[in-house]
Protein backbone atom coordinates (compact mmCIF):
# COMPACT_ATOMS: atom_id res chain seq x y z
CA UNK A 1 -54.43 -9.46 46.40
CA UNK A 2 -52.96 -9.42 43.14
CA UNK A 3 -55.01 -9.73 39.67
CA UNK A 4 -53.88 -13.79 38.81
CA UNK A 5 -54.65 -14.47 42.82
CA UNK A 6 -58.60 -13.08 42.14
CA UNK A 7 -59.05 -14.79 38.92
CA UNK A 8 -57.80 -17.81 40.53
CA UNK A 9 -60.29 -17.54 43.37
CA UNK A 10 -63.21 -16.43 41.27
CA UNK A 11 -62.41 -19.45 39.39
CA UNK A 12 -62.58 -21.96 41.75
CA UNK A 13 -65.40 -20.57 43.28
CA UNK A 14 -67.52 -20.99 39.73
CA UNK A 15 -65.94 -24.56 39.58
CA UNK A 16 -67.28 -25.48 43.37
CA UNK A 17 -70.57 -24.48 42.61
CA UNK A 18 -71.30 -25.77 39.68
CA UNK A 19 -70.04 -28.77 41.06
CA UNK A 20 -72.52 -28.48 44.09
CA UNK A 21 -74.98 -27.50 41.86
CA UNK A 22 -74.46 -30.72 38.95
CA UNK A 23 -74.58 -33.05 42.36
CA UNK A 24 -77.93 -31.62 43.30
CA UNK A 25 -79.19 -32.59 39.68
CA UNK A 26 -77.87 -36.11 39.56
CA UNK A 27 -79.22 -36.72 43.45
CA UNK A 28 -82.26 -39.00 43.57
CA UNK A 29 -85.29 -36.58 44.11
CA UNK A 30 -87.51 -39.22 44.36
CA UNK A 31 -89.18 -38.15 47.65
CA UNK A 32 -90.03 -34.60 46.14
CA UNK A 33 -92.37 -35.28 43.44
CA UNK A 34 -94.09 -37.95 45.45
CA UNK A 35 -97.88 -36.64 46.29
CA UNK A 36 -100.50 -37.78 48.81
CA UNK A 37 -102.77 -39.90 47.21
CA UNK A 38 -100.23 -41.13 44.24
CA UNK A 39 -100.01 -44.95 44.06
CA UNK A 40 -96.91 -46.30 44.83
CA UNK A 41 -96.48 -49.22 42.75
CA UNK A 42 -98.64 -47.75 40.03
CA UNK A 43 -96.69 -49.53 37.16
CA UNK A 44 -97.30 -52.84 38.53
CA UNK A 45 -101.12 -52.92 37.24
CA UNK A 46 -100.24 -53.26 33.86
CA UNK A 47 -97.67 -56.63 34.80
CA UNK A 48 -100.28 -57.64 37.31
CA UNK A 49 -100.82 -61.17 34.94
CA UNK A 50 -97.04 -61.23 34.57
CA UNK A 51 -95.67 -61.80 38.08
CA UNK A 52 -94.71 -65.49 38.46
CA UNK A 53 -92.91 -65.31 41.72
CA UNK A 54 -93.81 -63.51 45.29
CA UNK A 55 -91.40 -63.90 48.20
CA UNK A 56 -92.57 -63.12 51.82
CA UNK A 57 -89.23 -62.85 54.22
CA UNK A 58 -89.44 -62.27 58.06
CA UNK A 59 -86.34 -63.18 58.86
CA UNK A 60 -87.69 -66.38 60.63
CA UNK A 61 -89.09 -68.17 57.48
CA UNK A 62 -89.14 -67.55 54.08
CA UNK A 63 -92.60 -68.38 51.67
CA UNK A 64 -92.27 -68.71 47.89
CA UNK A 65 -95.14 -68.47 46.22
CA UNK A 66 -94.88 -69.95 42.55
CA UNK A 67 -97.17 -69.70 39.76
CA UNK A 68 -97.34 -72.85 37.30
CA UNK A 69 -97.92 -73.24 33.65
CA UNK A 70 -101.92 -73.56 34.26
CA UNK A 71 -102.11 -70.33 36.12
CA UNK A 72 -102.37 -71.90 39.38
CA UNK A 73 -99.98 -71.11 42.36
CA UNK A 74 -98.77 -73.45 44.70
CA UNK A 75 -96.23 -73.19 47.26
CA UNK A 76 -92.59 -74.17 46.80
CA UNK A 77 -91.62 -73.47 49.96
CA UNK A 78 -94.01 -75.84 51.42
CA UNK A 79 -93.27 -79.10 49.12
CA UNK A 80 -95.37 -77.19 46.31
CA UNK A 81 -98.70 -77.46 47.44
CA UNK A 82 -101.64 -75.47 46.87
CA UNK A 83 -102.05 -72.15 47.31
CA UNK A 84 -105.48 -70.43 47.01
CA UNK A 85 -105.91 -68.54 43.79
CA UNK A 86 -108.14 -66.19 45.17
CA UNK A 87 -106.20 -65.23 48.21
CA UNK A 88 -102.70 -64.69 45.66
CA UNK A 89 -104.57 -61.93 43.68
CA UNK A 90 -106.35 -60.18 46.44
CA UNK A 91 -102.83 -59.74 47.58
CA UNK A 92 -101.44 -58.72 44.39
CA UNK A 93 -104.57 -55.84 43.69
CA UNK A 94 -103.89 -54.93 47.27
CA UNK A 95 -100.28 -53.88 46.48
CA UNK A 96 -101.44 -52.28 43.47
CA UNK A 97 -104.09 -50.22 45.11
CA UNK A 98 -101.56 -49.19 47.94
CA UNK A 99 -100.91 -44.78 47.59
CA UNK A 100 -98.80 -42.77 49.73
CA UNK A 101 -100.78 -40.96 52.70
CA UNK A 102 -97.94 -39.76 54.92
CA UNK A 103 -94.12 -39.83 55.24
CA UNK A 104 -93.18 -41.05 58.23
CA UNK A 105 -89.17 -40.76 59.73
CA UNK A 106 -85.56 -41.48 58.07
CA UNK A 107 -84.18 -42.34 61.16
CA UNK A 108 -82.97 -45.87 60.89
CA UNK A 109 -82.88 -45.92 64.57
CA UNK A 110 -86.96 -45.30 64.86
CA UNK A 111 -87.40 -48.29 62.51
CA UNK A 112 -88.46 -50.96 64.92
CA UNK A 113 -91.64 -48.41 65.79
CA UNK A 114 -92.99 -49.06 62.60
CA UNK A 115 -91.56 -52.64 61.89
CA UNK A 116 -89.85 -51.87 59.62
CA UNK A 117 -86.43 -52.87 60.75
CA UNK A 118 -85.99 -56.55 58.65
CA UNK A 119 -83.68 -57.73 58.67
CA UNK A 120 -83.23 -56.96 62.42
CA UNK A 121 -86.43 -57.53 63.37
CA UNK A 122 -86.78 -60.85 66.46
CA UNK A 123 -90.09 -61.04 66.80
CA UNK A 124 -90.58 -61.53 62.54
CA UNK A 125 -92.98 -58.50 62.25
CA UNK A 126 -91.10 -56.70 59.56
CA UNK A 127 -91.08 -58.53 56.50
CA UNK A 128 -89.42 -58.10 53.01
CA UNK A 129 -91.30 -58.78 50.29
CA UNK A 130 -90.31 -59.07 46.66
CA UNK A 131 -92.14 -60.04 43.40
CA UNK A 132 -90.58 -61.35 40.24
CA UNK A 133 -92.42 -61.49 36.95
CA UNK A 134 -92.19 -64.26 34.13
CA UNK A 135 -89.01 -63.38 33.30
CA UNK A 136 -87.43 -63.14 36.65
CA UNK A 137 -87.10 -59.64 36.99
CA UNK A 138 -87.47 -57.85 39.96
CA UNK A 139 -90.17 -55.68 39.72
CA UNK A 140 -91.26 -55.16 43.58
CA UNK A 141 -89.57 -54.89 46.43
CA UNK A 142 -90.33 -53.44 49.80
CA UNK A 143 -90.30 -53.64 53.79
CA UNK A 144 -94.11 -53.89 55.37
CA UNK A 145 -94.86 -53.28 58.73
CA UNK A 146 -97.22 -52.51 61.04
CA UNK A 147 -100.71 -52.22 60.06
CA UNK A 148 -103.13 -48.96 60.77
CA UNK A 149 -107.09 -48.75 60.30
CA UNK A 150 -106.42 -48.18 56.69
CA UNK A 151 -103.45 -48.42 56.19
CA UNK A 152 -100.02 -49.92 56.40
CA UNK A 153 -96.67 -49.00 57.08
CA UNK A 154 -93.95 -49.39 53.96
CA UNK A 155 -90.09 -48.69 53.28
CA UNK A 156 -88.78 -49.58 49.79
CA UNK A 157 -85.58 -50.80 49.47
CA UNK A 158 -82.24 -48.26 48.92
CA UNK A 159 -85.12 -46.02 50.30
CA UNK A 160 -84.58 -44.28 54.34
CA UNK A 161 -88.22 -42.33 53.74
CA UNK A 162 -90.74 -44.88 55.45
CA UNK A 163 -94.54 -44.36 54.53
CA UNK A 164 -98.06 -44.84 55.96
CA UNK A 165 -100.27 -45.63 53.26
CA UNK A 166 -103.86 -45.64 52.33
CA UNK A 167 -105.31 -48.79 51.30
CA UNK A 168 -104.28 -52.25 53.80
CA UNK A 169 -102.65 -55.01 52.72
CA UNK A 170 -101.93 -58.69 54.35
CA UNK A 171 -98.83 -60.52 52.95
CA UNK A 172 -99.11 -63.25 55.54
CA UNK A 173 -96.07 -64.99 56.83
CA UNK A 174 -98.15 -68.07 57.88
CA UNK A 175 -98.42 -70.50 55.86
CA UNK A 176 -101.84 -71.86 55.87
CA UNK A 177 -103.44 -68.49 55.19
CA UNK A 178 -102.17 -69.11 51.36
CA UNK A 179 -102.50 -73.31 51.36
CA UNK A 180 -105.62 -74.19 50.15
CA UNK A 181 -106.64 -75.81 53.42
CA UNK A 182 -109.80 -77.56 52.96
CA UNK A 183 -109.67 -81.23 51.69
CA UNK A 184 -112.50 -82.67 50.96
CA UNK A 185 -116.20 -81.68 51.35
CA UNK A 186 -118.33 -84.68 51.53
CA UNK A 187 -122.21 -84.17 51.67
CA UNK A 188 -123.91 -86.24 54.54
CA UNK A 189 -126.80 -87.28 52.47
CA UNK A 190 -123.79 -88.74 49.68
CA UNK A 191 -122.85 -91.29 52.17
CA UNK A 192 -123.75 -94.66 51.78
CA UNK A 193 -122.03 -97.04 54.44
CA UNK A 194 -118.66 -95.95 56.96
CA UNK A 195 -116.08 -98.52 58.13
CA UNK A 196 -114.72 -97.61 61.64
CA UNK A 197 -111.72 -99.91 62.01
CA UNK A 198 -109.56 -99.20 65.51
CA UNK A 199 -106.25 -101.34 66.77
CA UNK A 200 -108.59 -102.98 69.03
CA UNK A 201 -111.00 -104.81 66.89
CA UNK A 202 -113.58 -105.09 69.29
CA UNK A 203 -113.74 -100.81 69.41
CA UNK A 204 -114.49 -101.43 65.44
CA UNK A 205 -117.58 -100.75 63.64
CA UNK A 206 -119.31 -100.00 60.67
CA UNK A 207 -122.71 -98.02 59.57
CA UNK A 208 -125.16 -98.35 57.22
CA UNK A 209 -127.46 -95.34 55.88
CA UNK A 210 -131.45 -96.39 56.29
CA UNK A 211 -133.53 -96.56 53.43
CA UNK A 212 -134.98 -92.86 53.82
CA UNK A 213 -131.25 -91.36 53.80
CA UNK A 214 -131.75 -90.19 56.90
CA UNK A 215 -129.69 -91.89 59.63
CA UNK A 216 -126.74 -94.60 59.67
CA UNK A 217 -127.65 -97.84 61.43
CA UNK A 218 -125.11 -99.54 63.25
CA UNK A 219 -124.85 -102.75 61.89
CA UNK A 220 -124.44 -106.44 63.02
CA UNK A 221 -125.94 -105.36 66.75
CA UNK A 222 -127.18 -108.20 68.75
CA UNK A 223 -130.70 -108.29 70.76
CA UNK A 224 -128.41 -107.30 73.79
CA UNK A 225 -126.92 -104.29 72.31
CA UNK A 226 -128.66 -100.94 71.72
CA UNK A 227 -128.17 -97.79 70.32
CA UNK A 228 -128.09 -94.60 72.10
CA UNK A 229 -129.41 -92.21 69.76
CA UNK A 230 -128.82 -91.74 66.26
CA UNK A 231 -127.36 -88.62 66.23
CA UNK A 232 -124.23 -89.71 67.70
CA UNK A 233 -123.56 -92.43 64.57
CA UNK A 234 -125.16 -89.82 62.37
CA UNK A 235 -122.72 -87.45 63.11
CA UNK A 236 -119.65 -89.64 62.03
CA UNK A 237 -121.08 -88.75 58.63
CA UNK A 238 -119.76 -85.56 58.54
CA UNK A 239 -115.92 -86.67 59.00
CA UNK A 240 -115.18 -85.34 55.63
CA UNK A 241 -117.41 -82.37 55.40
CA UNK A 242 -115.40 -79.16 55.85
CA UNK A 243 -112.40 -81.50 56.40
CA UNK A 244 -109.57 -78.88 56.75
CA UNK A 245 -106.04 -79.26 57.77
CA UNK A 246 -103.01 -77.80 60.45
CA UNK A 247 -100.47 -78.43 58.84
CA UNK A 248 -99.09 -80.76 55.40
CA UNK A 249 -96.41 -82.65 54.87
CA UNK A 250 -95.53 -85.23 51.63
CA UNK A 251 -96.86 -88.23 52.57
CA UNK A 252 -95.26 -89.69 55.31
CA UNK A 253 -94.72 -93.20 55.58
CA UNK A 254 -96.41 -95.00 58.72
CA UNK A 255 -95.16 -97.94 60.33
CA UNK A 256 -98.11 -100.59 62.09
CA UNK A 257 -97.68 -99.59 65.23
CA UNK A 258 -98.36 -95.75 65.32
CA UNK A 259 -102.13 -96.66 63.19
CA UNK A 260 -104.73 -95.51 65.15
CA UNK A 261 -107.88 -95.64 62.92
CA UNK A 262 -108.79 -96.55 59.45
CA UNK A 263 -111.91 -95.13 57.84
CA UNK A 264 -113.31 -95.90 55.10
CA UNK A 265 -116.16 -93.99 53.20
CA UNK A 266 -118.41 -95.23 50.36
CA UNK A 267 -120.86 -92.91 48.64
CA UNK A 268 -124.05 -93.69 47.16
CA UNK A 269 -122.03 -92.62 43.57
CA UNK A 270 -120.01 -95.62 44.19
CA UNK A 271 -116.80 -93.56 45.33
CA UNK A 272 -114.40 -95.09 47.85
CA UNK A 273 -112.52 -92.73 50.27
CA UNK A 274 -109.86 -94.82 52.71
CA UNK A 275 -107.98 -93.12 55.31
CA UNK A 276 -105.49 -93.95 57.97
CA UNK A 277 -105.03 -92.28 61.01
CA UNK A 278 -102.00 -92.28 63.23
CA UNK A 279 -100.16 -90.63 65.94
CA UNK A 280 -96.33 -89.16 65.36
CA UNK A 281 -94.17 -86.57 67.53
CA UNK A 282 -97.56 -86.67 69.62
CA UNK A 283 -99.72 -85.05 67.47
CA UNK A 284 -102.46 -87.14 65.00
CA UNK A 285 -102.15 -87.42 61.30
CA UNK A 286 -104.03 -88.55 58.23
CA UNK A 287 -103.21 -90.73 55.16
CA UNK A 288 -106.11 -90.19 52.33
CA UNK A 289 -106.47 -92.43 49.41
CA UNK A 290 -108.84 -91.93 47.04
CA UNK A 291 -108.78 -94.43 43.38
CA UNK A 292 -108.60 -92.72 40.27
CA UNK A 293 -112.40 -93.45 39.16
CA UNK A 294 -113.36 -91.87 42.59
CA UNK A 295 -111.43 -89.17 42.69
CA UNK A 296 -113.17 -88.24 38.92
CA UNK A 297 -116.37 -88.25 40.53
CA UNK A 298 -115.36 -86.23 43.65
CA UNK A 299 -114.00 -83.51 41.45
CA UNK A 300 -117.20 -83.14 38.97
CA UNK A 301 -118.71 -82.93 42.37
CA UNK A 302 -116.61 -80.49 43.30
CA UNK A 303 -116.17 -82.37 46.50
CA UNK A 304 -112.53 -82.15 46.64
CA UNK A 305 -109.48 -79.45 46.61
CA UNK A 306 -106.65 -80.89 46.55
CA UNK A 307 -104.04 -82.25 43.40
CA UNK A 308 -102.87 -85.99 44.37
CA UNK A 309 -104.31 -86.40 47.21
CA UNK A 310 -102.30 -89.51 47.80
CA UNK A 311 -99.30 -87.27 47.66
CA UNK A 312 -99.87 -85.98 51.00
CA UNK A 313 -100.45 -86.44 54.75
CA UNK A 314 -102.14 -84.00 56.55
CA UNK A 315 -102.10 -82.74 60.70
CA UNK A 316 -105.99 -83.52 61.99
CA UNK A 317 -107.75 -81.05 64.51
CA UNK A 318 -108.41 -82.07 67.36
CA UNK A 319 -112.23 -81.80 66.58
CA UNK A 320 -112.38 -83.64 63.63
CA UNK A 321 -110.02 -86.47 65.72
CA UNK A 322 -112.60 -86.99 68.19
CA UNK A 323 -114.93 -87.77 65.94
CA UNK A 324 -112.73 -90.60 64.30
CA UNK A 325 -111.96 -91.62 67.92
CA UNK A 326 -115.57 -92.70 68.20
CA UNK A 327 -115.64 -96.39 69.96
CA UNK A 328 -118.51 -99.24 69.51
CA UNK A 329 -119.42 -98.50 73.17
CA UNK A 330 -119.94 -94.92 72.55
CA UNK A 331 -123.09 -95.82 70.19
CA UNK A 332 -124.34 -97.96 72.36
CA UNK A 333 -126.61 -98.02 76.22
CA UNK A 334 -124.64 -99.15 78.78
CA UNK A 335 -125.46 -102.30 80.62
C-alpha cells in the first residue's frame, strides 16, 4: 500500500469517528441522567398557578378543561359548565408529585400492556394528556396508562422509554368526575310549603310544614281521606337535598306534552324554587328556575352550586324521580 493510499485511509478513518463520535454528543441522552426517585415534571411546580388549559384525549372523547378570569374552571367541552375547583388542583399537584420508579419497555409493540398505545387504543384506556399555561404554551404532555398500587404507568411524547412511577394520579375521562355535580342542597327544616303538580290533576297535591317544623301536612284532605304516615309526605322534603345530577345539557326546551311533574318549593326565607320535570329519549329530566332575589338567598346559604341555574337542564336519578313521582293516593289509606 503506497504512502498517499495510508494517509488517505488514516484520514477517513479520523473523519468517521469523529463523526460517530459528534452524533453521540448531539443524541438526546435524556434517559441516562434520569434517576429513581427524580420528579418528572419537576418544572411544572413553579407554573402550577399558570396553567389555563388541561386536555384529557382517549381517543373516544376529548375534555377541555378551561380556567376563567375568576380562577374558576369550567368545562368547554361540556357547554362550559362547572368544574370542581378542588378536584382540577388535586390533579394538577398529582402530576407534579409524579417521580420516575422504573423504566419499563421501548417496544412499541408491548404498548397496549401498559395502555399506553393512544392513539390506537379501542377500549379508550390510554389517554393523552396535555396542559397549556396562560399563554398557550405547551408545557405538558404525556400518554397515561394503567394504574399500579402506587403508581401509574407514563410515556411522554417523542419519548419510546415508558415509565412506572411513584405517586398515582387520576385524569378522568368521564365527565362528571370534574362537573360540579351537586345542585342544590336544601335543608328539610328550610321548607315551608311543596306544590306537587302531575298531568293528571287529581294525582296533584300540595304540603304544608306544621307549626313545630316537624312534619308536612297534606292539605285540603276531606273527613274521608287519611294519611298514611307522615314520613312518606315528610320525605318529599328532601327532593332538593343532595340533589345531584347524570348528566347536563343547556337548557332544553320542553314541549306540553313530555311534562311530567312540576314542583315547586317555598322556604321559610321566602325563596321560591320551581321545577319541571319531563321525559325525553326515555330517560327523565329537570328544568330549575330559581328568581334572582331567591337565588341571593340560596347562595349566602350556601345552598346552591351551580352559575345560572336557569341555563341548564339536568338528567334526574332514578331515586330522586321516584320521589317526585309521588301520587295523592300514595299519602293516603286506602278505602
Amino acid at each position: 500500500m503506497s504512502n498517499r493510499n495510508f494517509t488517505y485511509l488514516i484520514l477517513t478513518t479520523v473523519t468517521l469517528f469523529a463523526l460517530a463520535f459528534i452524533s453521540y454528543l448531539i443524541q438526546p441522552r435524556y434517559e441516562t441522567f434520569i434517576k429513581k426517585g427524580e420528579l418528572i415534571f419537576k418544572e411544572t411546580q413553579k407554573q402550577l398557578n399558570n396553567i389555563k388549559e388541561i386536555n384529557i384525549d382517549n381517543s373516544k372523547k376529548k375534555i377541555t378543561i378551561l380556567k376563567n378570569e375568576d380562577n374558576n374552571w369550567y368545562m368547554s367541552s361540556k357547554s362550559s359548565y362547572k368544574a370542581k375547583n378542588e378536584t382540577v388542583r388535586k390533579n394538577l399537584i398529582q402530576i407534579t408529585e409524579l417521580r420516575f420508579f422504573e423504566k419499563k419497555t421501548e417496544q412499541e409493540s408491548l404498548y397496549s400492556r401498559l395502555d399506553l398505545d393512544y392513539p390506537k387504543n379501542d377500549d379508550g384506556d390510554s389517554k393523552l394528556i396535555t396542559i397549556f399555561d396562560d399563554s398557550s404554551e405547551k408545557i405538558i404532555e404525556f400518554v397515561l396508562g394503567k394504574k399500579k398500587k402506587n403508581g401509574v404507568y407514563i410515556k411522554k411524547i417523542n419519548d419510546k422509554t415508558t415509565w412506572l412511577t411513584s405517586g398515582g394520579l387520576e385524569m378522568s375521562s368521564v365527565e362528571q368526575d370534574w362537573l360540579e355535580t351537586k345542585i342544590l342542597d336544601i335543608n328539610y327544616e328550610n321548607v315551608k310549603k311543596i306544590t306537587i303538580n302531575h298531568s293528571n290533576k287529581n294525582e296533584s297535591f300540595s304540603l304544608t310544614k306544621d307549626d313545630k317544623n316537624e312534619n308536612l301536612l297534606i292539605d285540603g284532605l276531606t273527613k274521608e281521606q287519611l294519611p298514611k304516615s307522615d314520613l312518606i309526605a315528610n320525605f318529599l322534603g328532601y327532593f332538593f337535598t343532595n340533589l345531584i345530577f347524570e348528566d347536563v345539557f343547556e337548557r332544553k326546551n320542553i314541549i306540553d306534552k313530555e311534562v311530567i311533574t312540576k314542583i315547586n318549593f317555598e322556604l321559610f326565607n321566602g325563596s321560591n324554587i320551581y321545577s319541571t320535570i319531563f321525559k325525553k329519549d326515555k330517560n327523565k329530566w329537570i328544568n330549575i328556575s330559581i328568581d334572582d332575589q331567591s337565588a341571593l338567598k340560596l347562595e349566602k346559604n350556601k345552598d346552591i352550586f351551580v352559575d345560572n341555574i336557569k341555563n341548564w337542564t339536568y338528567k334526574l336519578s332514578s331515586t330522586k324521580y321516584n320521589v317526585a313521582d309521588t301520587k295523592l293516593k300514595d299519602l293516603l289509606v286506602e278505602d
